[in-house]
C-alpha atoms as a PDB file:
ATOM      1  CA  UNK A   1       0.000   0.000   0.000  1.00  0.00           C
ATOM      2  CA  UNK A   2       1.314   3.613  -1.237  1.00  0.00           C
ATOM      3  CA  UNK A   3       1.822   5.896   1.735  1.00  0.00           C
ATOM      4  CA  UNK A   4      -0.103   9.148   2.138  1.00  0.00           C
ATOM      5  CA  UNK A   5       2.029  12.342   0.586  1.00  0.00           C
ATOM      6  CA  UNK A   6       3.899  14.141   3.174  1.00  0.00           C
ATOM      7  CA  UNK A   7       2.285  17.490   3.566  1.00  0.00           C
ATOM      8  CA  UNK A   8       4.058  21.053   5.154  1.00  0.00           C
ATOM      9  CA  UNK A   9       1.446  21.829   7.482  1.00  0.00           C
ATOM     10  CA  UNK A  10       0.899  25.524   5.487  1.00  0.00           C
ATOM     11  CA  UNK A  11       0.461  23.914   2.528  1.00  0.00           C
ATOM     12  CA  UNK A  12      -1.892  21.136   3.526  1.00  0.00           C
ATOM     13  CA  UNK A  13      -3.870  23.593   5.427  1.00  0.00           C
ATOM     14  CA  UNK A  14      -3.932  25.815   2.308  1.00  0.00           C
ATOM     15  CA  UNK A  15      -5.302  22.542   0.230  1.00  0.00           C
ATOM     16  CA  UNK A  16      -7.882  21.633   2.990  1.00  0.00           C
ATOM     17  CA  UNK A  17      -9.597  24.976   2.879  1.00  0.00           C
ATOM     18  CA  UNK A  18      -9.055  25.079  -0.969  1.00  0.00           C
ATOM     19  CA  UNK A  19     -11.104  21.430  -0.909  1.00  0.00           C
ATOM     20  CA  UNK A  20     -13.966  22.815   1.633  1.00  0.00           C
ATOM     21  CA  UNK A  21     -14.362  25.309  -0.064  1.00  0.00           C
ATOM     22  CA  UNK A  22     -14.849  23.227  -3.575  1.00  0.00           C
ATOM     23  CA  UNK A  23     -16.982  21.456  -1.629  1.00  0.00           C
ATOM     24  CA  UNK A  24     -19.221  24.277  -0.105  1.00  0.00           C
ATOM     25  CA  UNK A  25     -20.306  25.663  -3.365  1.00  0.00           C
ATOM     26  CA  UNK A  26     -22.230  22.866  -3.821  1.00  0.00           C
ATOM     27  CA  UNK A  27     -23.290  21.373  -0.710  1.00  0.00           C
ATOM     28  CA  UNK A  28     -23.993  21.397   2.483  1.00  0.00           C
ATOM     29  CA  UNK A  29     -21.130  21.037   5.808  1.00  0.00           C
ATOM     30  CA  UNK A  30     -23.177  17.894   6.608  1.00  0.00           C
ATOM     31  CA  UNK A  31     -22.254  16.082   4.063  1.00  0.00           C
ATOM     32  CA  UNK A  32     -18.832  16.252   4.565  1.00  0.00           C
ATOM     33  CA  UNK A  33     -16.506  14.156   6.678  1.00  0.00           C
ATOM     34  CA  UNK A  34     -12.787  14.218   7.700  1.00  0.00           C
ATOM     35  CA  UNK A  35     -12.174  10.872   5.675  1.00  0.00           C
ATOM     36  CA  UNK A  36     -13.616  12.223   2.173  1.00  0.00           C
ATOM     37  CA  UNK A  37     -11.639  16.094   2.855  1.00  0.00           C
ATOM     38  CA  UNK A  38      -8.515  13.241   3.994  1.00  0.00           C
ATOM     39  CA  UNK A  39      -9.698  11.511   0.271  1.00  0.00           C
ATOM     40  CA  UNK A  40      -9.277  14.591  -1.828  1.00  0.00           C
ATOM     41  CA  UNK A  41      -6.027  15.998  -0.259  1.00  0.00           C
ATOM     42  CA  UNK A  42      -4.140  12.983  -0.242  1.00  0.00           C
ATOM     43  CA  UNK A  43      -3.720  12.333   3.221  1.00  0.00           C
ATOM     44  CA  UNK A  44      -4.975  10.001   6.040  1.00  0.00           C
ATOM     45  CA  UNK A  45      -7.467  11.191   8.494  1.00  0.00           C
ATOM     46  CA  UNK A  46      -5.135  10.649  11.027  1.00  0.00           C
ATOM     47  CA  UNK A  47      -2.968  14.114   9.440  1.00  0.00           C
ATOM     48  CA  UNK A  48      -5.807  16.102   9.378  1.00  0.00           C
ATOM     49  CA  UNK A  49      -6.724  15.367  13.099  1.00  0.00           C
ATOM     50  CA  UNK A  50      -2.741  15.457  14.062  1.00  0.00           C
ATOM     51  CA  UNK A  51      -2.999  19.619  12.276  1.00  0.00           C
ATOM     52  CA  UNK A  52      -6.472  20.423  13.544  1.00  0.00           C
ATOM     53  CA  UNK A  53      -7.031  18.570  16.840  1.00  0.00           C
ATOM     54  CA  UNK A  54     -10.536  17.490  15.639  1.00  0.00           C
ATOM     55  CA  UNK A  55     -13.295  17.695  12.927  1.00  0.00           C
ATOM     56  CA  UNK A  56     -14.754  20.450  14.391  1.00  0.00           C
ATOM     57  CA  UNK A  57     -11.845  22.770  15.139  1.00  0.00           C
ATOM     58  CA  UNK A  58     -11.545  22.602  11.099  1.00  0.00           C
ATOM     59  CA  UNK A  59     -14.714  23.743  10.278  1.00  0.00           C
ATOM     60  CA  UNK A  60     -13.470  26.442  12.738  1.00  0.00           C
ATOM     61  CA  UNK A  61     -11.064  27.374  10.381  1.00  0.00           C
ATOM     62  CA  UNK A  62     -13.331  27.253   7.424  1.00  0.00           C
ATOM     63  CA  UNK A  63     -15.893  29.634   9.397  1.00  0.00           C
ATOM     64  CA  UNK A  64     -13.074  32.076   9.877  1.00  0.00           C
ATOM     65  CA  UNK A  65     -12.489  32.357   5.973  1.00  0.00           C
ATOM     66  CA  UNK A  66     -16.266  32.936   5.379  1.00  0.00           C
ATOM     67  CA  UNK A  67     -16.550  36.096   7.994  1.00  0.00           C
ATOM     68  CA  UNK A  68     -13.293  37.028   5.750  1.00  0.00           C
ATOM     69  CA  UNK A  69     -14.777  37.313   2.896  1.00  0.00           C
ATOM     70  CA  UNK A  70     -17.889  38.858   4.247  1.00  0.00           C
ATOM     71  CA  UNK A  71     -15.448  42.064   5.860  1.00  0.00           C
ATOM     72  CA  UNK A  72     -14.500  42.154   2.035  1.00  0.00           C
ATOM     73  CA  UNK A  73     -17.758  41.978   0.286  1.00  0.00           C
ATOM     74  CA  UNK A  74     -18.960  45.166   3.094  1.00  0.00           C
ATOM     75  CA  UNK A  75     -15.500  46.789   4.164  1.00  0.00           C
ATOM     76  CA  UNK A  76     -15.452  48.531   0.542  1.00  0.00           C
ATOM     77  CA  UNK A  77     -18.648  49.733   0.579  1.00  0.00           C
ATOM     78  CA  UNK A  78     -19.140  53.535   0.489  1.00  0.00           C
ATOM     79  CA  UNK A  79     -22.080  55.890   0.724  1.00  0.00           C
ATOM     80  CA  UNK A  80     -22.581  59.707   0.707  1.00  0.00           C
ATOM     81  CA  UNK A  81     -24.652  59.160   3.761  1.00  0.00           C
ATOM     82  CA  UNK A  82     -24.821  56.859   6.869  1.00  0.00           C
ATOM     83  CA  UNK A  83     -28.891  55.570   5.395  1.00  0.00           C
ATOM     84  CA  UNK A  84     -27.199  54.856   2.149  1.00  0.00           C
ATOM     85  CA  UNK A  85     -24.201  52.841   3.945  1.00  0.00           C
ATOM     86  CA  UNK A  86     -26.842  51.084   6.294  1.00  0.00           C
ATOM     87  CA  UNK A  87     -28.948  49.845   2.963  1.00  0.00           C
ATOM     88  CA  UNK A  88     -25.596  48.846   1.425  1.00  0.00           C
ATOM     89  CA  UNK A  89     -24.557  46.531   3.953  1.00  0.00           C
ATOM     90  CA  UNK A  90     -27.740  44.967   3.896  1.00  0.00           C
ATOM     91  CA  UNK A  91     -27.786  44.296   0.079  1.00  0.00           C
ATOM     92  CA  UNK A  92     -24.096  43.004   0.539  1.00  0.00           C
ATOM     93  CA  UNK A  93     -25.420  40.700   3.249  1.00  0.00           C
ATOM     94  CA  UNK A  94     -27.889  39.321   0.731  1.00  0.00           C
ATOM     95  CA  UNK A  95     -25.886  38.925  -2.217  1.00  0.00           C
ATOM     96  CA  UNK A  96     -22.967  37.230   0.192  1.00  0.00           C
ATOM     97  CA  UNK A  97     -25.740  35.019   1.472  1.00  0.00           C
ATOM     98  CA  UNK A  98     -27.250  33.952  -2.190  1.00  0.00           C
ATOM     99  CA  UNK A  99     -23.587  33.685  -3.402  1.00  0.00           C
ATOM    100  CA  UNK A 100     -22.334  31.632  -0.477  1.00  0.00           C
ATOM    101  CA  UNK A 101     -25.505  29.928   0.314  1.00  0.00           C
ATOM    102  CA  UNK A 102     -23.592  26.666   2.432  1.00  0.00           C
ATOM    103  CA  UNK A 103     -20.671  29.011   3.747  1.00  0.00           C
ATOM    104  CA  UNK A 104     -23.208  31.107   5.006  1.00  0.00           C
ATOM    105  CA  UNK A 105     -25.154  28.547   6.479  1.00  0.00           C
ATOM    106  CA  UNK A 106     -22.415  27.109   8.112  1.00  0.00           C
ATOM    107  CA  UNK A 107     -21.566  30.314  10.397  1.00  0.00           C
ATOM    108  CA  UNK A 108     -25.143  29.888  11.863  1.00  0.00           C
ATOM    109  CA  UNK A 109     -25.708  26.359  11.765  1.00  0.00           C
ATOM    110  CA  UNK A 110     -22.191  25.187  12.861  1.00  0.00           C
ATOM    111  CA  UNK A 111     -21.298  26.484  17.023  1.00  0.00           C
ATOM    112  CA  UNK A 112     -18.660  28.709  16.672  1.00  0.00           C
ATOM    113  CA  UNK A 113     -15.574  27.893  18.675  1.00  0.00           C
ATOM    114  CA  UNK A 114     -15.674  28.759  22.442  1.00  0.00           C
ATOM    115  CA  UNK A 115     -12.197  29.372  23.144  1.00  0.00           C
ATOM    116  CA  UNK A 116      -8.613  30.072  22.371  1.00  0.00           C
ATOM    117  CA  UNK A 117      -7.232  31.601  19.278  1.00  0.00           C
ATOM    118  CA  UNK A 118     -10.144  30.706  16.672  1.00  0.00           C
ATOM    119  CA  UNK A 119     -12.557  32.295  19.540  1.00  0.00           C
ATOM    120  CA  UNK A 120     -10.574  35.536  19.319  1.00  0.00           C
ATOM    121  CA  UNK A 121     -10.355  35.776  15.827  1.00  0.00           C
ATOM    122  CA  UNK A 122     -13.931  34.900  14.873  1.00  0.00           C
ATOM    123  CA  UNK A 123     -15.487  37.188  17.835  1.00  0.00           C
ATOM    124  CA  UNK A 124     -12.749  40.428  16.509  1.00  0.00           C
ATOM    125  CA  UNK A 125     -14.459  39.759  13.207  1.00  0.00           C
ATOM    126  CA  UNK A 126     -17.892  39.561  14.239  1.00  0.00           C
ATOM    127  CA  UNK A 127     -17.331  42.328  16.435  1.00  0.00           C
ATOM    128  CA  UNK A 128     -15.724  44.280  13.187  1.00  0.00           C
ATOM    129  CA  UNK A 129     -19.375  44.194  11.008  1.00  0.00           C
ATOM    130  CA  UNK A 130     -21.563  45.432  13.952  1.00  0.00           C
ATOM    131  CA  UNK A 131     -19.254  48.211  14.342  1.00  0.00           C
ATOM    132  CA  UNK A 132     -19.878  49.496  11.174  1.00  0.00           C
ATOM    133  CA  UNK A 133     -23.381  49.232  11.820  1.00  0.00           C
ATOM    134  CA  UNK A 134     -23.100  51.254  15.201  1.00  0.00           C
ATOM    135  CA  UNK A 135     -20.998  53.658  13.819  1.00  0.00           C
ATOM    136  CA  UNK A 136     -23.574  54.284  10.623  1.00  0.00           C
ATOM    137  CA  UNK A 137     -26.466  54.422  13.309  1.00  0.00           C
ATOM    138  CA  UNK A 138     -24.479  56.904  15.452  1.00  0.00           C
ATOM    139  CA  UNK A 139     -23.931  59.172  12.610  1.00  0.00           C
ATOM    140  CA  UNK A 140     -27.348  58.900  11.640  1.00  0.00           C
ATOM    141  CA  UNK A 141     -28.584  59.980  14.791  1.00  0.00           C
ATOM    142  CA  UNK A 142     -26.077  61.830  17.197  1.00  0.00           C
ATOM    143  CA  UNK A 143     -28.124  62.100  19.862  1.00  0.00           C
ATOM    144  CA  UNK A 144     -27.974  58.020  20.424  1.00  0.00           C
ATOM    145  CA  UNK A 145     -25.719  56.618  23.142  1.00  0.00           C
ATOM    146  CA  UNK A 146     -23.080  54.009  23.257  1.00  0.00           C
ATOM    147  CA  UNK A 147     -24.803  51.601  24.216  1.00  0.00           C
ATOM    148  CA  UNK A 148     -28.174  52.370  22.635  1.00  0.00           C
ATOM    149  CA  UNK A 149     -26.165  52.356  19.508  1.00  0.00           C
ATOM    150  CA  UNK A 150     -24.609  48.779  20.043  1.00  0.00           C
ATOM    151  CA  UNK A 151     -28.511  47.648  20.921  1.00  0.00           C
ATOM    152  CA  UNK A 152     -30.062  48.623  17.936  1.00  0.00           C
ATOM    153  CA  UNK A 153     -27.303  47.579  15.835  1.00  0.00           C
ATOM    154  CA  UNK A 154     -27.499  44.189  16.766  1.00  0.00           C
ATOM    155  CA  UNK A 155     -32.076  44.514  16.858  1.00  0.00           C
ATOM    156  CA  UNK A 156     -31.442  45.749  13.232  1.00  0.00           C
ATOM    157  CA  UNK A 157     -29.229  43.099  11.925  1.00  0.00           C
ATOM    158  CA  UNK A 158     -31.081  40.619  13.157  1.00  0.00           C
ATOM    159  CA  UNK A 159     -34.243  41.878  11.216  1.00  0.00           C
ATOM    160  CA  UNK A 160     -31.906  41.922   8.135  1.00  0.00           C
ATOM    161  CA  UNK A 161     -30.555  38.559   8.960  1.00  0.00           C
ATOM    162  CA  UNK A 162     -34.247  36.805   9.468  1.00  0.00           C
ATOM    163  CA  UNK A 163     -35.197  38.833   6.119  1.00  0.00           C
ATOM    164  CA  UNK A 164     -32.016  36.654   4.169  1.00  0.00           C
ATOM    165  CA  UNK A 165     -32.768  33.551   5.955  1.00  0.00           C
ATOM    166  CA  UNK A 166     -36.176  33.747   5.140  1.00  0.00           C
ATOM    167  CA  UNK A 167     -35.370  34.817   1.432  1.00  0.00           C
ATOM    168  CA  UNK A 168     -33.060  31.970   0.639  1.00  0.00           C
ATOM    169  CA  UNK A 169     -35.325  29.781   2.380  1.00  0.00           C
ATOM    170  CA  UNK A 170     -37.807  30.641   0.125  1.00  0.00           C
ATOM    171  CA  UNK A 171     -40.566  31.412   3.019  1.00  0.00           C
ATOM    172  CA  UNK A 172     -41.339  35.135   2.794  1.00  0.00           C
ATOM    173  CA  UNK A 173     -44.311  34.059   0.465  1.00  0.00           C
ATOM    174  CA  UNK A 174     -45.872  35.831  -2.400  1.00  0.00           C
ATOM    175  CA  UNK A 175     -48.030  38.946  -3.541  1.00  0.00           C
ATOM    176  CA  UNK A 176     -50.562  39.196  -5.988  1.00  0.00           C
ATOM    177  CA  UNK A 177     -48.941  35.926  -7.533  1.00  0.00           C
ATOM    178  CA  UNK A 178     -45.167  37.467  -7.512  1.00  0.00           C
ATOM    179  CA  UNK A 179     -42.851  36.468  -4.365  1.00  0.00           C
ATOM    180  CA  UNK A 180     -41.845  39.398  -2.264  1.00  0.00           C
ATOM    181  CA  UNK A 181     -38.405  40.859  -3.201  1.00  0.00           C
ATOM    182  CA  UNK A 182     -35.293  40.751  -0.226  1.00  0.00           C
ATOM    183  CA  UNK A 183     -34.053  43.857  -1.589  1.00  0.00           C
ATOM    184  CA  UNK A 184     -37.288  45.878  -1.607  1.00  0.00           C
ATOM    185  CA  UNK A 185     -38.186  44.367   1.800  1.00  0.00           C
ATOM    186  CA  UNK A 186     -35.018  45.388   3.648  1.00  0.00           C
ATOM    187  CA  UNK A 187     -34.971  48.486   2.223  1.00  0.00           C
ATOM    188  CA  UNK A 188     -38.448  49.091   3.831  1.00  0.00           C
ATOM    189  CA  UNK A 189     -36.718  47.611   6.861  1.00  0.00           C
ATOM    190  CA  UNK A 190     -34.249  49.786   6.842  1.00  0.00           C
ATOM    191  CA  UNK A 191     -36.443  53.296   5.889  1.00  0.00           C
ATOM    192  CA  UNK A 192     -38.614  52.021   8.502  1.00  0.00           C
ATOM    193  CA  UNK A 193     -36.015  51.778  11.368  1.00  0.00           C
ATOM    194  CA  UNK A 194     -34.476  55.093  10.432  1.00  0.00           C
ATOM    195  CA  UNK A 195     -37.282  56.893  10.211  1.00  0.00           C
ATOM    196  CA  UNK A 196     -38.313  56.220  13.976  1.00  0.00           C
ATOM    197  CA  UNK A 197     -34.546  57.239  15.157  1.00  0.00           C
ATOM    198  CA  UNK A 198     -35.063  60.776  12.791  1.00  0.00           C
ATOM    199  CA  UNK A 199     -36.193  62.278  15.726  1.00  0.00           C
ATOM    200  CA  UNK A 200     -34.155  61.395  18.424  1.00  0.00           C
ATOM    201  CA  UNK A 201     -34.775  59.692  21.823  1.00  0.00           C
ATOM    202  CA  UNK A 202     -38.239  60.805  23.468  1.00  0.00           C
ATOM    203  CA  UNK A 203     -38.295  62.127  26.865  1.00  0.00           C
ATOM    204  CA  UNK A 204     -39.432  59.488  29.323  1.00  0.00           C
END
């Protein structure tokens, strides 16, 4: 029996996210296991586990690409105004989702890690798209505090995050024999939301 190919662990990590990420175009994380990923790299499962300490902490790694790419798809994005930037992210959110349907999936589906280095990394860039969010909110309105700000950031992407779920689920249903539109429906989100922080905090 041929032995597996020795790997560098850079470059077999490089090939093991190049091989999810074949994979994850197509299907879902469930229906992959460490002894196909093992398969297509050329190695035993035993390597993979050895680099990664387990299954999971792998898809870690593969969960930490996918909020990469989502800072790129929204760290670009420019606007003459904070309502414009707010409407922006959410139509980046919703083409990243319907581009990256199973990566996208994954980050919700699949726990993130709880500890250590992947932890860190994953909550930093987690922690880097809701600060846009505040900071587009906070411009919007100046009267809103800190921590009012990080609130409704986090109430308002969570509307925009059921609205995508919904939408690639297929379950928002239809209108007059024509299914409801994402993008029209977040920016009524969106318009909606800002409208009712125009005015500022009311007195209690």
């Amino acid at each position: 029996m041929a032995r597996p190919r020795q790997h560098a662990p850079e470059v077999l990590h490089s090939q093991v996210m190049a091989a999810c990420d074949a994979w994850l175009r197509d299907n879902p994380v469930h229906t992959l296991s460490l002894r196909s990923l093992a398969r297509e790299v050329g190695c035993a499962p035993s390597t993979l586990l050895k680099l990664y300490g387990s299954f999971g902490n792998l898809l870690q790694y593969v969960n930490v690409e996918t909020l990469g790419r989502l800072r790129v798809a929204v760290e670009e994005l420019e606007g003459a105004d904070p309502e414009s930037r707010l409407k922006a992210l959410a139509t980046a959110y919703w083409i990243f989702a319907q581009h990256e349907p199973y990566r996208w999936q994954m980050l919700f589906e699949y726990p993130l890690a709880q500890e250590g280095e992947l932890d860190q990394r994953q909550n930093d860039m987690i922690e880097g798209l809701f600060v846009r969010v505040e900071a587009a909110l906070a411009e919007y309105q100046p009267l809103m505090g800190e921590i009012e700000a990080r609130r409704m950031a986090r109430t308002l992407w969570g509307s925009v995050h059921g609205l995508v779920q919904l939408g690639l689920n297929e379950r928002l249903g239809v209108w007059q024999g024509q299914s409801l539109e994402v993008t029209e429906l977040l920016d009524q989100l969106l318009t909606t939301t800002l409208m009712g922080l125009k005015y500022g905090p009311r007195e209690s």
